[in-house]
N, C-alpha and C. Protein backbone atom coordinates (compact mmCIF):
# COMPACT_ATOMS: atom_id res chain seq x y z
N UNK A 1 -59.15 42.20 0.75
CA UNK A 1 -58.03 41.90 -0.11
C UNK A 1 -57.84 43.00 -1.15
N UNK A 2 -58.87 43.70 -1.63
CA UNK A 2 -59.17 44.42 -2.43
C UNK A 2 -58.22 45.55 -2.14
N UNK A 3 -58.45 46.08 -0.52
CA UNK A 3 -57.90 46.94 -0.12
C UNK A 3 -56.64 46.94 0.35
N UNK A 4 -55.91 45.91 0.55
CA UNK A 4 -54.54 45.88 0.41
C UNK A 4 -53.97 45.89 -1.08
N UNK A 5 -54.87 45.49 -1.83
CA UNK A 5 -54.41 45.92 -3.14
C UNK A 5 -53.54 47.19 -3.70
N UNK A 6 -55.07 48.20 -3.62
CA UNK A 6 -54.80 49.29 -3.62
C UNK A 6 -54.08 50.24 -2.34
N UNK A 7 -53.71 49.67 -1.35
CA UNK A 7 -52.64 50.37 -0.66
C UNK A 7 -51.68 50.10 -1.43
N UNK A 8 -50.96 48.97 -2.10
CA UNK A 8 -49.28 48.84 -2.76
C UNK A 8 -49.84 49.09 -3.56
N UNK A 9 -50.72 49.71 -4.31
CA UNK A 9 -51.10 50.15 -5.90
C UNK A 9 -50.33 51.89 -5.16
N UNK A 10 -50.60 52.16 -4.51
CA UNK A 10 -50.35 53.72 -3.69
C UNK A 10 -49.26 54.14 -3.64
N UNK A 11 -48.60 53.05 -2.85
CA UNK A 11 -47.29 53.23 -2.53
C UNK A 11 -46.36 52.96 -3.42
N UNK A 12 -46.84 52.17 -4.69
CA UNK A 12 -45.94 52.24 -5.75
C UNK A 12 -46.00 53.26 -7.12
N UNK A 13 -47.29 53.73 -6.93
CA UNK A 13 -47.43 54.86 -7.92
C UNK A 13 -46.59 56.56 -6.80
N UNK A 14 -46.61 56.07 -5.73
CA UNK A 14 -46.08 57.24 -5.21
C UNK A 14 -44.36 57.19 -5.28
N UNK A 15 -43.89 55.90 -5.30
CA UNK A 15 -42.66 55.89 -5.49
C UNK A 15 -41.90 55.80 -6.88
N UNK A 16 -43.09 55.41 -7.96
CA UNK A 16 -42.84 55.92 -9.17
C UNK A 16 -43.09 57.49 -9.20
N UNK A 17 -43.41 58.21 -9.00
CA UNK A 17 -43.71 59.51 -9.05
C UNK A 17 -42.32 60.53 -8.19
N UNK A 18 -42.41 60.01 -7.10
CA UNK A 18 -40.97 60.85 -6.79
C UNK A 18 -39.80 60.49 -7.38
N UNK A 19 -39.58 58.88 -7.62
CA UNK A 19 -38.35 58.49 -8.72
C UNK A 19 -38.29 59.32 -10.05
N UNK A 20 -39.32 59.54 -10.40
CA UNK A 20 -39.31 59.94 -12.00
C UNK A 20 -38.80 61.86 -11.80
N UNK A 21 -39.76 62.78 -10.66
CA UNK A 21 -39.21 63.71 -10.39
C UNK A 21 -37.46 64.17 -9.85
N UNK A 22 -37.56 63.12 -9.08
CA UNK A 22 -36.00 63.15 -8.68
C UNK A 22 -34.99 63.13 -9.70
N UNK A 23 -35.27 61.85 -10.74
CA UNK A 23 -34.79 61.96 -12.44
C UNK A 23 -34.47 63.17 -12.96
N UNK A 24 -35.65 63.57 -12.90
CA UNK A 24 -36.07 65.17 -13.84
C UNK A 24 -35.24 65.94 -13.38
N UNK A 25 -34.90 65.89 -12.24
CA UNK A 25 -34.59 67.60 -11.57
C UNK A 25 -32.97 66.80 -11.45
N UNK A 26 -32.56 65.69 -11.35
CA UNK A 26 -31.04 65.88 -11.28
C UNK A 26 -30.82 65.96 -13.01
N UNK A 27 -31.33 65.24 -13.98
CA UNK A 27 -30.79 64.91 -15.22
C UNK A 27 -31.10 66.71 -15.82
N UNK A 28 -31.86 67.31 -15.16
CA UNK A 28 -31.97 68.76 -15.88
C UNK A 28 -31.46 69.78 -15.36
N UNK A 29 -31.31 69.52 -13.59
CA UNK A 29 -30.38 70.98 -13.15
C UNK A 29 -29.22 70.57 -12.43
N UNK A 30 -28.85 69.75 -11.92
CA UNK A 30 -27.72 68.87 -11.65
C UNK A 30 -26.70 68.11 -12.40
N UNK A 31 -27.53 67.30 -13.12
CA UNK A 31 -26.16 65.89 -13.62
C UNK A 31 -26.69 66.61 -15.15
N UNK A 32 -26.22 66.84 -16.18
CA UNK A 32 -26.80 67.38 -17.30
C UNK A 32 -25.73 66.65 -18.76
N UNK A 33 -26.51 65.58 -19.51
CA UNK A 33 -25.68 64.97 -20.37
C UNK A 33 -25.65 65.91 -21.90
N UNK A 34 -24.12 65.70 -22.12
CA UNK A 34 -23.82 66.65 -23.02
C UNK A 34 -23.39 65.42 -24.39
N UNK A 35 -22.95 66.24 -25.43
CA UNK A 35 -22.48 65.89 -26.63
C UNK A 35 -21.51 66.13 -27.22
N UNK A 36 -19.63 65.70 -27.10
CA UNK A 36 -19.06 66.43 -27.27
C UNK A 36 -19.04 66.74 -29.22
N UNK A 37 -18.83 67.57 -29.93
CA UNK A 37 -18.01 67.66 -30.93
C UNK A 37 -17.11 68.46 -30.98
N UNK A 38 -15.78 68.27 -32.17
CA UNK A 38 -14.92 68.33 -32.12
C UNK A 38 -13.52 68.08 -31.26
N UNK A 39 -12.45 68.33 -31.92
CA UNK A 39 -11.24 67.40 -31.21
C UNK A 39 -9.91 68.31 -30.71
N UNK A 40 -11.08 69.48 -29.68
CA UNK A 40 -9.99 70.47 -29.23
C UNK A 40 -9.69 69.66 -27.56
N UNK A 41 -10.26 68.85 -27.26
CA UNK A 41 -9.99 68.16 -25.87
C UNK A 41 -9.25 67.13 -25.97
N UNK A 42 -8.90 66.77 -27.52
CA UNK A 42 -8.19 65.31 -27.17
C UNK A 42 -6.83 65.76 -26.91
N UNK A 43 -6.60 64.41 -25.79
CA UNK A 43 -6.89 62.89 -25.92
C UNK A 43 -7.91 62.46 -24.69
N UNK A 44 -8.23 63.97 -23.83
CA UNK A 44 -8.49 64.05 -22.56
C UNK A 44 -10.25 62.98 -22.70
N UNK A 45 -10.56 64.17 -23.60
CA UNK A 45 -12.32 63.81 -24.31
C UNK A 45 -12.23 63.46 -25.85
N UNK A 46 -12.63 62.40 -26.43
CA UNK A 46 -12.79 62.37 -28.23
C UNK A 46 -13.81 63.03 -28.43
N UNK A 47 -13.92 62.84 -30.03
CA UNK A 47 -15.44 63.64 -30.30
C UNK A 47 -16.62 63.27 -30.08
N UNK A 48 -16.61 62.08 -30.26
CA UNK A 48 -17.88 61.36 -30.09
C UNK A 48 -18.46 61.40 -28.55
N UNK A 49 -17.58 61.56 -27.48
CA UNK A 49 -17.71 61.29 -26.30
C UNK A 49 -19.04 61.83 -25.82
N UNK A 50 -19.85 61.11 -24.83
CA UNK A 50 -21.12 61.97 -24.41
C UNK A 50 -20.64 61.73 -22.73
N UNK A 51 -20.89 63.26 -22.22
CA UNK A 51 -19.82 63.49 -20.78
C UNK A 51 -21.86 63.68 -19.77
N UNK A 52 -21.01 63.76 -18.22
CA UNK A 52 -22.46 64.18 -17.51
C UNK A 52 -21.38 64.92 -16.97
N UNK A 53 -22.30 66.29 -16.71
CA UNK A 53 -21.87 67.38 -16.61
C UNK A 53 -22.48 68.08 -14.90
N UNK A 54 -21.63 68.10 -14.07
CA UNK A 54 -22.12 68.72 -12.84
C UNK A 54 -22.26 70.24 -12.74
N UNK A 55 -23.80 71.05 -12.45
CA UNK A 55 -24.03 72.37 -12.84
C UNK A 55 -23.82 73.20 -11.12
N UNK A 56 -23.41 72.21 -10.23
CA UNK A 56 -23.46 73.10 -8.84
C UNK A 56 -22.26 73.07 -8.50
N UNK A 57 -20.99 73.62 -8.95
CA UNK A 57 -19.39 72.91 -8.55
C UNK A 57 -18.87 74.88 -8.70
N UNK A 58 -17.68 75.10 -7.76
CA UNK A 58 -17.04 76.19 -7.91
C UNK A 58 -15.82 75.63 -9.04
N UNK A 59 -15.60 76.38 -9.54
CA UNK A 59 -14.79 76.43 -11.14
C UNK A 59 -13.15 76.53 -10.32
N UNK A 60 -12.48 75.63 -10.47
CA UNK A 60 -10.85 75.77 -10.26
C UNK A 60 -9.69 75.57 -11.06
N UNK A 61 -8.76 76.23 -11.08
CA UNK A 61 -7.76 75.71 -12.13
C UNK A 61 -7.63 74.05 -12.64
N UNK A 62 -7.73 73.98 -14.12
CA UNK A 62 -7.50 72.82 -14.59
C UNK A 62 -9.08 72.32 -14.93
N UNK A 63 -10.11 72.61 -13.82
CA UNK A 63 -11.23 71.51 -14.53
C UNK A 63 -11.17 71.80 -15.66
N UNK A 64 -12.13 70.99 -16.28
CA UNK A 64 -13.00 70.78 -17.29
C UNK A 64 -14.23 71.40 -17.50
N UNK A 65 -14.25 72.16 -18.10
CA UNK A 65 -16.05 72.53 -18.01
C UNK A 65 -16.70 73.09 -19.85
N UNK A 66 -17.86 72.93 -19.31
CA UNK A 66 -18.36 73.04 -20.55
C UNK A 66 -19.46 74.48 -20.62
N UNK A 67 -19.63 75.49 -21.46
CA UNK A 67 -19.81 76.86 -21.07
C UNK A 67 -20.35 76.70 -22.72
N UNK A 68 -21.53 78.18 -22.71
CA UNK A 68 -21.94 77.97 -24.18
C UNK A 68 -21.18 79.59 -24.65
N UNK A 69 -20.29 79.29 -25.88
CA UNK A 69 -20.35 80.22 -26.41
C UNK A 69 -21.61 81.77 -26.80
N UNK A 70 -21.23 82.13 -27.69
CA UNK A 70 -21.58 83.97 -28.16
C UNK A 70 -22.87 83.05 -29.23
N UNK A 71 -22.66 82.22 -29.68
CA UNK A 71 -23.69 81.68 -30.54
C UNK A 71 -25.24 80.74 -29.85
N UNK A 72 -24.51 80.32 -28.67
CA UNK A 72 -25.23 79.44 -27.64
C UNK A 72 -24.69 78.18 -27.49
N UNK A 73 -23.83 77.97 -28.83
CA UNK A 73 -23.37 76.52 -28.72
C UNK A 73 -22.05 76.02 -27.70
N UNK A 74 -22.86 74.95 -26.66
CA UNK A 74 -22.00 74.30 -25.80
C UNK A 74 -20.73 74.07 -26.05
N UNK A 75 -19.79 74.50 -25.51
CA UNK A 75 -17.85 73.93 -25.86
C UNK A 75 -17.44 73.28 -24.72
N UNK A 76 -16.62 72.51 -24.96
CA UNK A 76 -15.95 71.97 -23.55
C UNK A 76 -14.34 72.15 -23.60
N UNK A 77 -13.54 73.13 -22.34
CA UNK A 77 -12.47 73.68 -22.39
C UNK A 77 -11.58 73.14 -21.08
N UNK A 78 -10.55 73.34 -21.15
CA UNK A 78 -9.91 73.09 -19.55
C UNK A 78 -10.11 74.81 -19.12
N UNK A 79 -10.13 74.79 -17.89
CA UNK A 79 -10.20 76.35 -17.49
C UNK A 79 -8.45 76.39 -16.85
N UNK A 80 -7.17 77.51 -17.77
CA UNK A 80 -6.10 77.83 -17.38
C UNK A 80 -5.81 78.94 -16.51
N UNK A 81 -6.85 79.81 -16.28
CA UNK A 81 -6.80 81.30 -15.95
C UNK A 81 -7.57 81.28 -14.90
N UNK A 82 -7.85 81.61 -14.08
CA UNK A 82 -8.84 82.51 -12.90
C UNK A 82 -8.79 84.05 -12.73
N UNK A 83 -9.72 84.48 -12.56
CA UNK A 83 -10.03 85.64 -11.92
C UNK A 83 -8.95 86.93 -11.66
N UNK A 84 -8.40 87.70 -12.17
CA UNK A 84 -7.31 88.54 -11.25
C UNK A 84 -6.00 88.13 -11.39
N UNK A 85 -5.86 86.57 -12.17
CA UNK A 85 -4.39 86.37 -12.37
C UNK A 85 -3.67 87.12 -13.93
N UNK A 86 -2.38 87.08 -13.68
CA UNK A 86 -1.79 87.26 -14.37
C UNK A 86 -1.40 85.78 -15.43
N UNK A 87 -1.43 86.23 -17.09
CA UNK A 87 -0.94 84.23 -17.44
C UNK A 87 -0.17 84.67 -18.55
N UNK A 88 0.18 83.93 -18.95
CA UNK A 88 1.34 83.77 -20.53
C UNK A 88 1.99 82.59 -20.56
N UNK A 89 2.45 82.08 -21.45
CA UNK A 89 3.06 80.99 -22.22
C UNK A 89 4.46 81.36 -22.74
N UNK A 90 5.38 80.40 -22.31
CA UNK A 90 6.76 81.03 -22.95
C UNK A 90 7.43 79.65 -22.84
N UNK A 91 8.13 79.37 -23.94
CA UNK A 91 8.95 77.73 -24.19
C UNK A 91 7.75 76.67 -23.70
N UNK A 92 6.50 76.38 -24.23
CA UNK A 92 5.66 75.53 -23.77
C UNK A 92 5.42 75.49 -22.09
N UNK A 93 5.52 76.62 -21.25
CA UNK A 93 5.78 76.87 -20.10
C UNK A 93 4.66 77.64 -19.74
N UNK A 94 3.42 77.27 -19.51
CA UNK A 94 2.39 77.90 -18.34
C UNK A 94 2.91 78.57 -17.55
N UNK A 95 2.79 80.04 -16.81
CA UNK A 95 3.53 80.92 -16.30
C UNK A 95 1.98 82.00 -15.59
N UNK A 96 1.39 81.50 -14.12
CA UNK A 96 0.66 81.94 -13.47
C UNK A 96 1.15 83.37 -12.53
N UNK A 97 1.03 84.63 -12.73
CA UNK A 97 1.86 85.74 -11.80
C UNK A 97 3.03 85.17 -11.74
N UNK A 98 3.93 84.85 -12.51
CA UNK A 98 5.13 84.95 -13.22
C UNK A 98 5.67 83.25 -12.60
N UNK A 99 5.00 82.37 -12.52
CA UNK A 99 4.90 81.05 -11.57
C UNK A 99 5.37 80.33 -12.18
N UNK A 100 5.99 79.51 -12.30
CA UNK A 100 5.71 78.53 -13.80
C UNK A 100 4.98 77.24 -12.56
N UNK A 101 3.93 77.14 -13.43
CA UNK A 101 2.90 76.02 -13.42
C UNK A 101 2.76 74.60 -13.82
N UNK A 102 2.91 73.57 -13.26
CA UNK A 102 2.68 71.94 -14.32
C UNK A 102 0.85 72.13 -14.58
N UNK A 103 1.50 71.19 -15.90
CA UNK A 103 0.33 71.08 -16.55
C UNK A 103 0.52 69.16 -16.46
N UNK A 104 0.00 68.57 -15.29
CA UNK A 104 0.26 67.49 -15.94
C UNK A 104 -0.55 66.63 -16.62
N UNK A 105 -2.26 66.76 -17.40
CA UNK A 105 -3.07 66.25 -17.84
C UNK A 105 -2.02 66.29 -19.40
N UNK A 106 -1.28 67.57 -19.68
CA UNK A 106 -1.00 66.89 -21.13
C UNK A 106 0.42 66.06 -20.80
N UNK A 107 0.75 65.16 -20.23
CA UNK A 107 1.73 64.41 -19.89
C UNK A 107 1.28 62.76 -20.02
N UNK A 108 1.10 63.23 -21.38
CA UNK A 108 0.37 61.31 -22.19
C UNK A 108 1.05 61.65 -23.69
N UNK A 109 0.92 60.44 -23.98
CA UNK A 109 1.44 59.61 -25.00
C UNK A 109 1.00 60.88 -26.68
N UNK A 110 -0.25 61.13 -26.53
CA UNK A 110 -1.00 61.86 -27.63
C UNK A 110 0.06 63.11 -27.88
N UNK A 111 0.36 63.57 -26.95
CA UNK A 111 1.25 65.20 -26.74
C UNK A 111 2.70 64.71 -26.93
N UNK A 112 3.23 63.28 -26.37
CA UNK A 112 4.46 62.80 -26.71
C UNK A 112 4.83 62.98 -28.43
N UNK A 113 3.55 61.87 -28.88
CA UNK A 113 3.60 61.70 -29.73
C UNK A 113 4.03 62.85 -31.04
N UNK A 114 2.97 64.12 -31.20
CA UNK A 114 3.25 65.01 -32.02
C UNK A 114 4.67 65.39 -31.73
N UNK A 115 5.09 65.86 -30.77
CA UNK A 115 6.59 66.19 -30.71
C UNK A 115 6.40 67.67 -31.21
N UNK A 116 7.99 68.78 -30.68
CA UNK A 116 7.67 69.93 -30.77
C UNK A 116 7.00 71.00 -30.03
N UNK A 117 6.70 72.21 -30.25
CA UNK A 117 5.86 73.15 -29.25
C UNK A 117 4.56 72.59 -29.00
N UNK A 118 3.97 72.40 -28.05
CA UNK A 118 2.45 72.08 -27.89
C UNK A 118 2.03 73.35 -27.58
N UNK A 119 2.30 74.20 -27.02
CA UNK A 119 1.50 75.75 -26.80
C UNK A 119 2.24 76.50 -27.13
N UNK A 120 1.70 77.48 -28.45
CA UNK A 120 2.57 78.95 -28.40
C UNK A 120 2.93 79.76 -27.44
N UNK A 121 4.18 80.53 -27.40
CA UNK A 121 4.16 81.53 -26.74
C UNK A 121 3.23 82.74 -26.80
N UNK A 122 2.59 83.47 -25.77
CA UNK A 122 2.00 84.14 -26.07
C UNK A 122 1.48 84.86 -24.43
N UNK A 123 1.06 85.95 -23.90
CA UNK A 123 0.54 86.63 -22.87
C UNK A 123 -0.78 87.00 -22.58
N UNK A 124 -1.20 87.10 -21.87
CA UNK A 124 -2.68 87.68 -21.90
C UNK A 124 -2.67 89.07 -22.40
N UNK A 125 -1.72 89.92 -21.85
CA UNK A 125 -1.93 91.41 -22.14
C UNK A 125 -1.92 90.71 -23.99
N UNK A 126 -1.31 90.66 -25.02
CA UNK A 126 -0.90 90.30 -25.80
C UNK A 126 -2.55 90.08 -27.08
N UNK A 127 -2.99 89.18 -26.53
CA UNK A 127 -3.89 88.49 -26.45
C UNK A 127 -5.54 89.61 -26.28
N UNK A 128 -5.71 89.91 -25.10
CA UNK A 128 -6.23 91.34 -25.01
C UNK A 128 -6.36 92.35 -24.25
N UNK A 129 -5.40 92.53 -24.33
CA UNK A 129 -5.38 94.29 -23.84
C UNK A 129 -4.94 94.26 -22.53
N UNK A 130 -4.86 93.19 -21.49
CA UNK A 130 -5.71 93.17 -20.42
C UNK A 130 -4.09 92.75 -19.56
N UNK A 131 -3.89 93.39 -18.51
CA UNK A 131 -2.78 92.57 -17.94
C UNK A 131 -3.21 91.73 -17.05
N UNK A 132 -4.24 91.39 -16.77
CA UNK A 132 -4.85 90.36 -16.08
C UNK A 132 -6.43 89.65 -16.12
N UNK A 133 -6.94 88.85 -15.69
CA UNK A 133 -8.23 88.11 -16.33
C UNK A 133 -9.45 88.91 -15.40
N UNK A 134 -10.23 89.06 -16.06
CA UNK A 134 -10.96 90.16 -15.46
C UNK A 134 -11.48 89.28 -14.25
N UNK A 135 -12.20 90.11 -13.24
CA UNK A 135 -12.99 89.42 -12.12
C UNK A 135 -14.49 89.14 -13.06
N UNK A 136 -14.72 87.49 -12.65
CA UNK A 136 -15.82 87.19 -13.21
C UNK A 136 -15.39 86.21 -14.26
N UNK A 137 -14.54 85.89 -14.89
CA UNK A 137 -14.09 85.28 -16.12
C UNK A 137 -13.31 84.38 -15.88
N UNK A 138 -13.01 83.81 -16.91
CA UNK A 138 -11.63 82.58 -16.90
C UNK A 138 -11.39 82.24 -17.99
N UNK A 139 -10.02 82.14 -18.25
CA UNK A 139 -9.00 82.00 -19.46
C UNK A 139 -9.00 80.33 -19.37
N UNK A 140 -9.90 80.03 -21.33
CA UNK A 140 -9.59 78.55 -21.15
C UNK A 140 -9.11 77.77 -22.38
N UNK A 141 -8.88 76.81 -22.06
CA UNK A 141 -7.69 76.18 -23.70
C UNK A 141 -8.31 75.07 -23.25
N UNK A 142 -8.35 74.19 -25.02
CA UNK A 142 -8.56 72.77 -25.14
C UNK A 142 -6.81 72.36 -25.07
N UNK A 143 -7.09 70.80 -24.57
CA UNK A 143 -5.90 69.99 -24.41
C UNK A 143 -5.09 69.89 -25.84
N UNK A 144 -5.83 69.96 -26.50
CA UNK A 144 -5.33 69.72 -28.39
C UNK A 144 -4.58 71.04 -28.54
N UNK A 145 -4.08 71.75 -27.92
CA UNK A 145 -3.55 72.78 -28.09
C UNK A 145 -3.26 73.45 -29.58
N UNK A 146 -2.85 72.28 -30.42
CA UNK A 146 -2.78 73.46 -31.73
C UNK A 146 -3.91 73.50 -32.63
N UNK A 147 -5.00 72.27 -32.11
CA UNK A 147 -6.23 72.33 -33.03
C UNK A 147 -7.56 73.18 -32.31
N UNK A 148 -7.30 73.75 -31.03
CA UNK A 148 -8.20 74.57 -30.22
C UNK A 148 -9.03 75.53 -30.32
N UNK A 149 -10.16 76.20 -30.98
CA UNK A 149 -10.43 77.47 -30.50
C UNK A 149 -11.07 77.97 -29.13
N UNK A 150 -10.07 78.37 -28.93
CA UNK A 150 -10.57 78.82 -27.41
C UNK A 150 -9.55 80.21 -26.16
N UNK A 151 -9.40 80.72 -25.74
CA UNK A 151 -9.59 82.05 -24.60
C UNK A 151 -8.11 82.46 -25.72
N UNK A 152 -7.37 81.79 -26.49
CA UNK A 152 -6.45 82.72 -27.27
C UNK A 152 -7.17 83.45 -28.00
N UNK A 153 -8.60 83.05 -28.87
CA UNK A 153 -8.96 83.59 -29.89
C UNK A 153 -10.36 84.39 -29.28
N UNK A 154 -11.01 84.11 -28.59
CA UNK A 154 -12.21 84.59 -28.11
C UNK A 154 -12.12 85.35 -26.97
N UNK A 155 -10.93 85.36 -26.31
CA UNK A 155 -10.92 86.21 -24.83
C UNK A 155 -11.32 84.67 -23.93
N UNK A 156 -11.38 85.54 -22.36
CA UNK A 156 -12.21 85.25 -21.02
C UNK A 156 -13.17 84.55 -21.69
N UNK A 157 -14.11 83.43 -20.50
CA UNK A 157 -15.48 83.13 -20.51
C UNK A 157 -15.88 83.98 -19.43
N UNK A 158 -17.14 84.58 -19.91
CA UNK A 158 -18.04 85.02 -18.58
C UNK A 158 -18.41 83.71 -17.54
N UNK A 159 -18.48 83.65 -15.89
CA UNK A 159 -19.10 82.98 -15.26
C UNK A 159 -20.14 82.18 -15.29
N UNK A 160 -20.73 83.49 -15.76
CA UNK A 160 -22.42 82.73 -15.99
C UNK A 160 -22.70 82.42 -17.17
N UNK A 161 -21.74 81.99 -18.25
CA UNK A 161 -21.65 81.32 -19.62
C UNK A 161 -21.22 79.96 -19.07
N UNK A 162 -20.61 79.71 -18.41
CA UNK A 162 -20.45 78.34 -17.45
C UNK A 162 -21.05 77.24 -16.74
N UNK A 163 -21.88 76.27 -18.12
CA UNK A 163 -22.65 75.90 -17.77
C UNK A 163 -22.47 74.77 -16.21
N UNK A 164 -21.37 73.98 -16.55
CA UNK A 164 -20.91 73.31 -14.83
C UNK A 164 -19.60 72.39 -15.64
N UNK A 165 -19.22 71.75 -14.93
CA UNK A 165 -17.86 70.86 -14.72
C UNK A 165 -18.48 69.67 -15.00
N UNK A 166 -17.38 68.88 -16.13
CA UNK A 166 -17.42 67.50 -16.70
C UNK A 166 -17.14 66.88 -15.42
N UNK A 167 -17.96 65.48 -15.06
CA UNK A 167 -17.56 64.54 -14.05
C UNK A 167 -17.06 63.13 -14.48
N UNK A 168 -17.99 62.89 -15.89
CA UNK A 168 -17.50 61.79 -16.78
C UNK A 168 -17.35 61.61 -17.88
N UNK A 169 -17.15 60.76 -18.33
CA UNK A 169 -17.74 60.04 -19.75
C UNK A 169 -18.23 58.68 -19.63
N UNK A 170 -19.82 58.57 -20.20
CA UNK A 170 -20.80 57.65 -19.72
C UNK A 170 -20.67 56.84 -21.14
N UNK A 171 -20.44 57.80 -22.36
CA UNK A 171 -20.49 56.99 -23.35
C UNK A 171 -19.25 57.15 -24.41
N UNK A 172 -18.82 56.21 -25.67
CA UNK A 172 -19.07 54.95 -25.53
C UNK A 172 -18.73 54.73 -24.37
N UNK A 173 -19.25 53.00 -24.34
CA UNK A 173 -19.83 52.16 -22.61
C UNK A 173 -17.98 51.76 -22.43
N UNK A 174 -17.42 51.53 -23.68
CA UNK A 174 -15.70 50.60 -22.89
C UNK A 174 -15.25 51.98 -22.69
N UNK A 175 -15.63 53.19 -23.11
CA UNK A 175 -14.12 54.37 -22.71
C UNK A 175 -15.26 54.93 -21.65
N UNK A 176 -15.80 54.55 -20.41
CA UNK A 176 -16.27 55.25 -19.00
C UNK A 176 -15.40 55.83 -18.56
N UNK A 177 -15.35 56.84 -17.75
CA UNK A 177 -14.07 56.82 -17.13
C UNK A 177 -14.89 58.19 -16.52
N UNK A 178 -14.28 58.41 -15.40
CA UNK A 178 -14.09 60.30 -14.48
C UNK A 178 -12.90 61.40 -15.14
N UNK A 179 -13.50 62.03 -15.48
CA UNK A 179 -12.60 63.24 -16.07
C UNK A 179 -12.14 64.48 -14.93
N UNK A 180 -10.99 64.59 -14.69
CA UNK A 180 -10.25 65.08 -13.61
C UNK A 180 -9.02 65.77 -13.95
C-alpha cells in the first residue's frame, strides 16, 4: 500500500513540476503581463489596464504592441508605418504611398466625442528627414492622438525594441476583452 502511495506521490510531484515550468516559460517568454500607464491608447487601453502581451507574433499594420523606449521603459503604441513605406497625414487622412488608408479602431464614441482634427497634418520626410521608414523600424501613434508621445516625436521603433503584441486585457476583471 505503501508503494502505491508513493507512485501518485511521483506522478503528482512530476506533474506539479512540469505545470509550474510550463508557467514559467510561457508567463516569461511567451504570454508576458504588462502595466499600462498613461492615456496615449485611450479609449482602445485605459491607464490602469494590465494587458498579456504575445512575444512570438510578426508585427502588422494597426497592432498593438508594446516596445521599450531609449530609457527602457515599456510603451504601448498602435504600429501606423512599416518598413519601406512611405506615410503622412493630411485632413485627418492616413495616407500609406500616397493611399489613403481607414483607420477604423478610432471610429468610437471617445474620438466622436472630442470633435475636430484628431491627427495633425504632418509627413514622415517632415518629421525626419527620411522619405520613407527605414528597413527594420515602424512608425507608431497612440489612439489618443493629441495626448500621444510617440513616432511624431521620437522617430521609428527599432524591431528589436519590440517587445511583442497586446492580445488582451486580463485586468480590471469587468473590462476583459481581446485587443485587435
Amino acid at each position: 500500500m505503501q508503494e502505491k502511495w508513493k507512485e501518485k506521490l511521483k506522478v503528482w510531484l512530476k506533474a506539479a513540476i512540469i505545470a509550474g515550468l510550463l508557467t514559467l516559460i510561457l508567463r516569461n517568454f511567451i504570454f508576458l503581463p504588462i502595466s499600462v500607464s498613461g492615456s496615449s491608447m485611450i479609449p482602445t487601453i485605459d491607464e490602469s489596464d494590465q494587458l498579456i502581451v504575445e512575444t512570438v507574433s510578426s508585427i502588422e499594420r494597426f497592432d498593438v504592441v508594446v516596445f521599450r523606449d531609449e530609457t527602457g521603459r515599456p510603451l504601448v503604441k498602435r504600429v501606423i508605418g512599416l518598413p519601406g513605406e512611405h506615410l503622412r497625414f493630411e485632413n485627418d487622412q492616413l495616407y500609406i504611398d500616397e493611399r489613403p488608408i481607414d483607420e477604423p479602431f478610432l471610429d468610437n464614441a471617445f474620438v466622436k466625442e472630442a470633435g475636430g482634427i484628431w491627427t495633425s497634418d504632418f509627413t514622415l520626410e517632415s518629421l525626419t528627414g527620411k522619405m520613407t521608414i527605414p528597413k527594420g523600424e515602424y512608425f507608431v501613434m497612440g489612439d489618443n492622438r493629441r495626448l500621444s508621445n510617440d513616432s511624431r516625436y521620437f522617430g521609428p521603433i527599432k524591431a528589436d525594441a519590440i517587445i511583442g503584441e497586446v492580445i488582451m486585457v486580463y485586468y480590471p476583471f469587468d473590462q476583459i476583452r481581446i485587443i485587435k
